[in-house]
Protein backbone atom coordinates (compact mmCIF):
# COMPACT_ATOMS: atom_id res chain seq x y z
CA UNK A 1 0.00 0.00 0.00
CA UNK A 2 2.99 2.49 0.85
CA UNK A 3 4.23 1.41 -2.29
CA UNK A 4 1.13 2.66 -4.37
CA UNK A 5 1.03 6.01 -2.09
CA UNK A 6 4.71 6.76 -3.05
CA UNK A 7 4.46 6.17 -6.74
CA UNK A 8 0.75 8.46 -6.73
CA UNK A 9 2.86 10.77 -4.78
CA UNK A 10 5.75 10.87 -7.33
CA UNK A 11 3.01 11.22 -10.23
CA UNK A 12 1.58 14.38 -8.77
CA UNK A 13 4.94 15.61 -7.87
CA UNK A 14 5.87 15.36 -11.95
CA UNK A 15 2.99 18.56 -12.25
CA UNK A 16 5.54 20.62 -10.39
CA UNK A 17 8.08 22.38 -12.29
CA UNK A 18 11.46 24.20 -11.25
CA UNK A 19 12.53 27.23 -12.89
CA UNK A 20 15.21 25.31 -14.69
CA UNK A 21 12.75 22.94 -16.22
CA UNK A 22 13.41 19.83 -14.44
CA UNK A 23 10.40 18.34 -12.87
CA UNK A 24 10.70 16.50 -9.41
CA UNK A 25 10.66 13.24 -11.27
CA UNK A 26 13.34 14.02 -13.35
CA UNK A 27 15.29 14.57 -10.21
CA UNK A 28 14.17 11.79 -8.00
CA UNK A 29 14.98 9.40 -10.66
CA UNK A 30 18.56 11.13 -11.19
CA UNK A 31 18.37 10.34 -7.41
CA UNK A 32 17.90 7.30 -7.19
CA UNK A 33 19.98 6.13 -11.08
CA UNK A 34 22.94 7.81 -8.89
CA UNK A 35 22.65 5.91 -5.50
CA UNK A 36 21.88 2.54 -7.51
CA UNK A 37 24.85 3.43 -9.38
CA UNK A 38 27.31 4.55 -6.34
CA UNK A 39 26.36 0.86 -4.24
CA UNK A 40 27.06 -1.17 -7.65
CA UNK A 41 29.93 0.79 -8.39
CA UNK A 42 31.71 1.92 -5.28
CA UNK A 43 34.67 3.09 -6.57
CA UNK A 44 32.45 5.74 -8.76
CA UNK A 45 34.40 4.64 -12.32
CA UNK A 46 33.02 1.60 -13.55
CA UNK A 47 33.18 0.05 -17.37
CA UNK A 48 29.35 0.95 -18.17
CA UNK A 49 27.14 3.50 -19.72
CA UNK A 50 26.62 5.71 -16.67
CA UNK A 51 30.45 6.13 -16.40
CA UNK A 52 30.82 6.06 -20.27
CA UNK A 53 28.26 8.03 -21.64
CA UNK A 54 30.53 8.78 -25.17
CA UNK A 55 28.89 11.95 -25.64
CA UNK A 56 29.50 12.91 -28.89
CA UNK A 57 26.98 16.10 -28.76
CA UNK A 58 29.21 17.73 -25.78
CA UNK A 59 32.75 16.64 -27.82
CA UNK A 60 31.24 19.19 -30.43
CA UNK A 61 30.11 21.63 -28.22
CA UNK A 62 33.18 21.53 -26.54
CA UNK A 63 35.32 21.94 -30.38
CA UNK A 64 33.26 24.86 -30.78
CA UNK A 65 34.36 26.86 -27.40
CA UNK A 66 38.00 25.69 -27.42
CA UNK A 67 39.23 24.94 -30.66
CA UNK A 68 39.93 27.41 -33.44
CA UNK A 69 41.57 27.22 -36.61
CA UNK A 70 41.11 23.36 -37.19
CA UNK A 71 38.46 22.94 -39.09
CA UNK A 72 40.11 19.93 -40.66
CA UNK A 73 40.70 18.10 -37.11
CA UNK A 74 37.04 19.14 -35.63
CA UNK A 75 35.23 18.05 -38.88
CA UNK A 76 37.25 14.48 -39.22
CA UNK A 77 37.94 13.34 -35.49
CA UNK A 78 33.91 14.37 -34.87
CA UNK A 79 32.89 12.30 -37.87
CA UNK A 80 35.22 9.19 -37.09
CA UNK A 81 34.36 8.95 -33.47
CA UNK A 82 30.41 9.21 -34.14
CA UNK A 83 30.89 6.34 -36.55
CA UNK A 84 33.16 4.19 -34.26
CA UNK A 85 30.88 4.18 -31.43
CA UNK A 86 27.51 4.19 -33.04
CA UNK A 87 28.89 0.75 -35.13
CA UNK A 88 27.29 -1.54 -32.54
CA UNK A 89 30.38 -4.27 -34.16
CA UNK A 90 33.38 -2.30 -35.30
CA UNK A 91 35.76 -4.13 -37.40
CA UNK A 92 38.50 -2.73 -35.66
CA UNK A 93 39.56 -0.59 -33.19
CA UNK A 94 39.92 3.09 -34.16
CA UNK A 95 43.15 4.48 -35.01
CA UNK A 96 44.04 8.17 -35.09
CA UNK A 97 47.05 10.13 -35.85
CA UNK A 98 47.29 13.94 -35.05
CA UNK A 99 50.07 15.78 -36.58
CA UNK A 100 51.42 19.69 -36.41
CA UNK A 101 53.49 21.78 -35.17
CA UNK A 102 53.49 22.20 -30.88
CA UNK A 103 50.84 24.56 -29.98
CA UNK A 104 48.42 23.71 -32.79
CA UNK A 105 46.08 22.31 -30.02
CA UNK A 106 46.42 18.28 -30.57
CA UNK A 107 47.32 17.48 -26.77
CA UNK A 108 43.80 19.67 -25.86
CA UNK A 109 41.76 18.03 -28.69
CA UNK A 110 42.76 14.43 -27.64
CA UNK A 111 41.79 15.67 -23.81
CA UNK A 112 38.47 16.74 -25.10
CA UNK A 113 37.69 13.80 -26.09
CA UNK A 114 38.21 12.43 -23.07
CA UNK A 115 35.87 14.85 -21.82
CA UNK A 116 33.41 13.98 -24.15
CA UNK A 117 33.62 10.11 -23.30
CA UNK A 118 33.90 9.41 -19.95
CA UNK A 119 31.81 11.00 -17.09
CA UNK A 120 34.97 11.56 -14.81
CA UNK A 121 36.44 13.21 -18.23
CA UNK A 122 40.67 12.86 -17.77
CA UNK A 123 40.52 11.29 -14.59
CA UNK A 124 38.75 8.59 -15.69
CA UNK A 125 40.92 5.70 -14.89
CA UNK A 126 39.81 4.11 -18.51
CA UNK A 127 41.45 7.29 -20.19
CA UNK A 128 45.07 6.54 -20.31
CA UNK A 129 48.08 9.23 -21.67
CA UNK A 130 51.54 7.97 -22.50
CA UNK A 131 54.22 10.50 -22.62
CA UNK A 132 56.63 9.62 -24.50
CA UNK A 133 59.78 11.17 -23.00
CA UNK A 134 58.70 9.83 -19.54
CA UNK A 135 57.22 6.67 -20.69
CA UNK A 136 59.69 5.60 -23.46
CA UNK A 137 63.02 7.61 -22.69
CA UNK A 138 65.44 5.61 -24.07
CA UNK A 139 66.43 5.22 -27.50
CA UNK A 140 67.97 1.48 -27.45
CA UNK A 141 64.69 0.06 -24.86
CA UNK A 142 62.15 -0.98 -28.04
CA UNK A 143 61.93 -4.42 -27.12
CA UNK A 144 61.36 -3.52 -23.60
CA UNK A 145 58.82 -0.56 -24.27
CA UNK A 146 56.94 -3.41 -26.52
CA UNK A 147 56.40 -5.81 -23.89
CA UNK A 148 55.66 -3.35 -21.31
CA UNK A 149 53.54 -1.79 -24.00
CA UNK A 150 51.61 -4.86 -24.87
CA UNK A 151 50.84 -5.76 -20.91
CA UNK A 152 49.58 -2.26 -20.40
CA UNK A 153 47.33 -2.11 -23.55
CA UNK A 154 46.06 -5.78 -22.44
CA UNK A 155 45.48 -5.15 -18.72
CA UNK A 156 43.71 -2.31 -19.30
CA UNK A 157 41.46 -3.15 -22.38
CA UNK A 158 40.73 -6.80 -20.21
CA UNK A 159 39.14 -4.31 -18.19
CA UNK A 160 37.30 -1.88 -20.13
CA UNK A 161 36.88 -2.77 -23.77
CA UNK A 162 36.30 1.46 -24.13
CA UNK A 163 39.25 2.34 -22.82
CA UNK A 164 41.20 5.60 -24.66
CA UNK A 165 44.79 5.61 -25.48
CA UNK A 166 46.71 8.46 -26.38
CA UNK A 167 50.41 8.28 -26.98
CA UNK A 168 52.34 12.38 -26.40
CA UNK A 169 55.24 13.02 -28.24
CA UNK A 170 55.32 10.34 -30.80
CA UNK A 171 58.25 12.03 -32.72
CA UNK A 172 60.11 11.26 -29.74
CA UNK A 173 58.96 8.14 -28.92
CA UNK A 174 62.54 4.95 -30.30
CA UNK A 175 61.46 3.61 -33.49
CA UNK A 176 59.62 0.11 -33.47
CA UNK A 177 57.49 0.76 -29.91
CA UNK A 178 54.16 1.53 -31.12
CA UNK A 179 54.69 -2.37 -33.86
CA UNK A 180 54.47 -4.02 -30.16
CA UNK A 181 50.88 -3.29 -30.50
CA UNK A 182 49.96 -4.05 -34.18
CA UNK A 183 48.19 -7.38 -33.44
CA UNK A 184 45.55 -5.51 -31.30
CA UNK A 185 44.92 -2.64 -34.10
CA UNK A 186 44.40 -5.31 -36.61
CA UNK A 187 41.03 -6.48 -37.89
CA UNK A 188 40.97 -9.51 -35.73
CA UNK A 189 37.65 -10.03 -33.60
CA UNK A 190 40.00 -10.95 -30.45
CA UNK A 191 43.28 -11.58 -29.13
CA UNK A 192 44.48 -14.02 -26.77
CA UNK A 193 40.77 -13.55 -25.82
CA UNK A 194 40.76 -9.99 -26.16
CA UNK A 195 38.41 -7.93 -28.41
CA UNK A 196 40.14 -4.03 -28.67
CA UNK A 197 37.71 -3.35 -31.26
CA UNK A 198 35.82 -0.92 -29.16
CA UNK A 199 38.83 1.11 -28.15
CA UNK A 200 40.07 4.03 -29.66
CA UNK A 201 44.14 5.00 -30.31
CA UNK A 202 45.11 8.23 -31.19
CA UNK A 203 48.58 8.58 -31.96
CA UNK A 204 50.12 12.78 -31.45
CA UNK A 205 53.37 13.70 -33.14
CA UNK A 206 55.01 16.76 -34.71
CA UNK A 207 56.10 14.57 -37.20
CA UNK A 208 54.90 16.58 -40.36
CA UNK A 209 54.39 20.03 -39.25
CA UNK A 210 56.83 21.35 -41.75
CA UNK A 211 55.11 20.11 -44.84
CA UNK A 212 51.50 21.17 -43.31
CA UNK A 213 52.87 24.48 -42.88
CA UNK A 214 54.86 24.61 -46.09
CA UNK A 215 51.43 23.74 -48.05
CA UNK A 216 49.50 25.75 -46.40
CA UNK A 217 51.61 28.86 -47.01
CA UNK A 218 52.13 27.79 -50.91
CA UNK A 219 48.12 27.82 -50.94
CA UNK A 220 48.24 31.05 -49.74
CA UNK A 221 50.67 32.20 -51.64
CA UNK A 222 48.46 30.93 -54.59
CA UNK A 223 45.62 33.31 -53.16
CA UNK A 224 43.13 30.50 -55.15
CA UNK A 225 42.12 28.84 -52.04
CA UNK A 226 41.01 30.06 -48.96
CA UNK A 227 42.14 28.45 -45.76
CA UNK A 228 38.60 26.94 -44.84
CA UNK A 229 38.00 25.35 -47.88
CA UNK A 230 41.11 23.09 -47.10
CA UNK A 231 40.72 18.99 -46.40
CA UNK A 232 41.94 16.46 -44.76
CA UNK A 233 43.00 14.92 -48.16
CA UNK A 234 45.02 17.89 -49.18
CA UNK A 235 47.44 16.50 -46.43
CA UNK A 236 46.54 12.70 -45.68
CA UNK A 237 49.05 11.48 -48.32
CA UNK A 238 51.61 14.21 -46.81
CA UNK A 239 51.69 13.51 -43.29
CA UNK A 240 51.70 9.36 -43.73
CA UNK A 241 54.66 9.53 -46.29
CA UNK A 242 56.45 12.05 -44.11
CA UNK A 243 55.77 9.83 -40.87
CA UNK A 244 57.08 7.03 -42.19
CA UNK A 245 59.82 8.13 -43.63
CA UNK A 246 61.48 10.21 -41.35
CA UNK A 247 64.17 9.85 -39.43
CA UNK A 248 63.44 8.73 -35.76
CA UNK A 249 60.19 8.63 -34.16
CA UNK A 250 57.57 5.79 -33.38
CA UNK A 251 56.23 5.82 -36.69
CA UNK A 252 59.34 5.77 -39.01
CA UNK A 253 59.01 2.73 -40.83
CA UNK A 254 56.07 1.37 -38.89
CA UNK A 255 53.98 -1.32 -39.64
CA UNK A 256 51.04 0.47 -38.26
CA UNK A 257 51.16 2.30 -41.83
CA UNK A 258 52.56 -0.38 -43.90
CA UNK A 259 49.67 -2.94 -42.89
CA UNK A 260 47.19 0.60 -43.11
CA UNK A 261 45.98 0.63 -39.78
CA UNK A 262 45.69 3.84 -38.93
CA UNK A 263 42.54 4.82 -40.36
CA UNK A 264 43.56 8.69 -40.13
CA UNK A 265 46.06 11.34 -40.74
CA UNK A 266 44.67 14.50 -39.19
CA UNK A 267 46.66 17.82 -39.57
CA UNK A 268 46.46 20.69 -37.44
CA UNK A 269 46.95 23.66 -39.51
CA UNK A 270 49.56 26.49 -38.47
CA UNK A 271 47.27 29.02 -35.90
CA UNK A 272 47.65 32.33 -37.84
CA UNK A 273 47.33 35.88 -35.73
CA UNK A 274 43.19 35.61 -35.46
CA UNK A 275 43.34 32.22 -34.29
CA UNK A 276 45.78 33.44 -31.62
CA UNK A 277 43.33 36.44 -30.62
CA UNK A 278 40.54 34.27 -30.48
CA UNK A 279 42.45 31.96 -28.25
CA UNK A 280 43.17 34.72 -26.15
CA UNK A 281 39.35 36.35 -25.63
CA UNK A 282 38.64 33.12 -25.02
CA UNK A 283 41.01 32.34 -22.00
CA UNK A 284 39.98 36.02 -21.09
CA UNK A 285 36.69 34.35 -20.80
CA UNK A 286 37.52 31.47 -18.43
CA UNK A 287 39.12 33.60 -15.89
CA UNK A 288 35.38 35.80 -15.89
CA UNK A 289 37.98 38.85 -16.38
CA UNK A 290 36.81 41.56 -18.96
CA UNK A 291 39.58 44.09 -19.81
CA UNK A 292 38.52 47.91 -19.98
CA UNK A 293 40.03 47.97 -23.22
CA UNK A 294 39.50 44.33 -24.87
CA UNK A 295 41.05 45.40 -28.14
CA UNK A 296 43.84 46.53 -26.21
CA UNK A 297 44.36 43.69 -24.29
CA UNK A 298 43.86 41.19 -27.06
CA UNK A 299 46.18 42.80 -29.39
CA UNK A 300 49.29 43.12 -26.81
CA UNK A 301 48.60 39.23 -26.39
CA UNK A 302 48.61 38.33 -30.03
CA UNK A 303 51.93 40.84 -30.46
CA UNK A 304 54.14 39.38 -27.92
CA UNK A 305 54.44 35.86 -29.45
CA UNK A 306 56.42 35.35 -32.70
CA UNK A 307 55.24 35.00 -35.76
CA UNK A 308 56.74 33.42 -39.21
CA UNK A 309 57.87 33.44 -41.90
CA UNK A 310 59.85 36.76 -40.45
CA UNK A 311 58.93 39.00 -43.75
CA UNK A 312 55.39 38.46 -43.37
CA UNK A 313 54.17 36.77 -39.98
CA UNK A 314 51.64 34.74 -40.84
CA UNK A 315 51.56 31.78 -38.72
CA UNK A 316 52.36 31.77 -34.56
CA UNK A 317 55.77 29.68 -34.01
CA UNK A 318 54.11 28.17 -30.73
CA UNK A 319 50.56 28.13 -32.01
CA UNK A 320 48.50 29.37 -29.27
CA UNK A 321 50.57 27.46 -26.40
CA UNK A 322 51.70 30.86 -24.39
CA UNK A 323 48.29 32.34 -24.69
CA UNK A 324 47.11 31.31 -21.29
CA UNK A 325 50.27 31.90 -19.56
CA UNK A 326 50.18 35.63 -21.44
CA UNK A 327 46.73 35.92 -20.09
CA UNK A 328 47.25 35.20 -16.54
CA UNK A 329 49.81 37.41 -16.64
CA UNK A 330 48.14 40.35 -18.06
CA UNK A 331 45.20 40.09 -15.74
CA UNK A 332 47.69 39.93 -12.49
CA UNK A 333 49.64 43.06 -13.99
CA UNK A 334 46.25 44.56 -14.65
CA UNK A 335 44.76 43.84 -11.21
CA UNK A 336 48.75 45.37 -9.49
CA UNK A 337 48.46 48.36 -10.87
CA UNK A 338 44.56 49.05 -9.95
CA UNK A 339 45.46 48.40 -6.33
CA UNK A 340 48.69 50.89 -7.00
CA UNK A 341 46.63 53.24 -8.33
CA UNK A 342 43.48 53.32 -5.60
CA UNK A 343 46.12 53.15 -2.78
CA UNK A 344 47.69 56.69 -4.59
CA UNK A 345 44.68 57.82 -4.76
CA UNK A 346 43.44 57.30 -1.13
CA UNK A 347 46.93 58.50 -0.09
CA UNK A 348 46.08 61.98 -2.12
CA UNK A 349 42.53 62.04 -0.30
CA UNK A 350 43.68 62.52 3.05
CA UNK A 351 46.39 64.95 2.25
């Protein structure tokens, strides 16, 4: 009977509205969805749709805030992911590689993601970011870094078969390391048991940059294409030849690309002097700090970075990398001299 009372009470309850638009039922069940959810997973990061909601709607929402002048990147990665997860039996698992100069905003895309996929966002413990230089220091290790690379890609996919990978600082990374895993981005429904299918690899590197830039200024040069009308197969070709080829780096002759199993070559375009200023108004943005003079502010951010080629300054040599730090920095040199100025000008009041 108490039973039939609470569920009449919950149905006149659903009448009520807040001001935000959630009814009480919306929120009791949110309720009780979380509490079911914290006793069957007490640790609060379990391998399940709650904790993995793979929301693709907030990774594009999220592009649109925080990422500028990558069109190319937004448009692909955003495509590719929506396909991967909505394939309810994915031939394999999916393979990204990000490539640019540092600063062109592949480290925060790939973080994004993360964002996007798991509830906890980068401290999800199924969200997992090798660095390179830490992770793979030394040069003559590969067989080592292989094994250990295997055993960590296993363990944790055992676990979670939507676990994210992300490798920093491929370029970097000894030649050979990233072949340890080849049997698990392979079009194989398991291994040793396995299935990776449903994971997702994405691969960052420098490796490339130069080209990306170098076409991208001949285009301009050109003057017969604009910037946004660019694609991801002006480059593909570019960026795999130039990762396999080149000297050092976990890609240089890598199976991964011989046996084609990375399924894309994303560039990140050089950030040119509006992408830097919009980087900037937007990091004005997150601090909730509005300048008295925003077109002053912005434009002493976007001139003290450096710019190339030197004749012309087109494209930022650090992408927009220092913008933050130049932000922060304005805002406390902005906020020193207000309190200079109001304690002069209380000192000249009771003269």
């Amino acid at each position: 009977m108490n039973f039939y009372r609470l569920m009449l009470f919950i149905v006149l309850l659903q009448s009520c509205k807040f001001t935000t638009g959630y009814s009480v039922l919306a929120l009791v069940t949110d309720f009780f969805l979380s509490s079911y959810e914290t006793l069957r997973c007490p640790l609060g990061d379990c391998c399940n749709n709650f904790w993995i909601p793979n929301n693709t709607t907030k990774l594009q929402v999220l592009l649109k805030q925080d990422v500028f002048g990558q069109h190319i990147a937004t448009e692909v990665v955003t495509r590719q992911i929506e396909a991967h997860l909505s394939n309810p039996s994915p031939s394999k698992p999916l393979v990204l590689s990000f490539h640019g100069w540092t600063g062109n905003g592949k480290n925060h895309f790939a973080s994004l993601i993360a964002k996007s996929l798991y509830k906890k966002e980068t401290e999800s413990r199924f969200y997992h970011h090798f660095i390179s230089t830490v992770h793979f220091p030394h040069q003559h290790s590969t067989q080592l870094y292989q094994d250990q690379i295997r055993s960590w890609v296993r363990g944790n996919v055992s676990k979670c078969a939507h676990s994210l990978f992300v490798f920093d600082e491929v370029d970097k990374m000894p030649s050979g390391v990233l072949d340890g895993i080849k049997a698990y981005l392979d079009y194989v429904d398991r291994v040793d048991g396995v299935d990776y299918r449903r994971s997702i690899f994405i691969f960052l590197s420098n490796t490339g940059g130069k080209e990306i830039t170098k076409k991208v200024h001949d285009i301009w040069l050109k003057g017969n294409v604009k910037r946004e009308e660019l694609t991801v197969r002006d480059f593909e070709r570019l960026v795999e030849l130039g990762a396999f080829n080149e000297e050092g780096g976990g890609l240089h002759q890598s199976r991964l690309i011989e046996k084609h199993l990375i399924d894309v070559y994303v560039p990140f375009l050089p950030m040119e002097k509006m992408h830097v200023r919009l980087c900037a108004e937007n990091e004005f943005k997150k601090h909730n700090y509005f300048p008295r003079n925003k077109e002053a502010a912005l434009q002493k951010i976007v001139d003290g970075l450096h710019y190339y080629p030197e004749d012309k300054e087109l494209y930022s040599t650090t992408g927009c990398k220092r913008v933050a730090q130049r932000v922060s920095l304005y805002i406390a040199e902005e906020r020193y001299n207000n309190r200079a100025y109001e304690r002069r000008h209380h000192d000249s009041s009771e003269l």
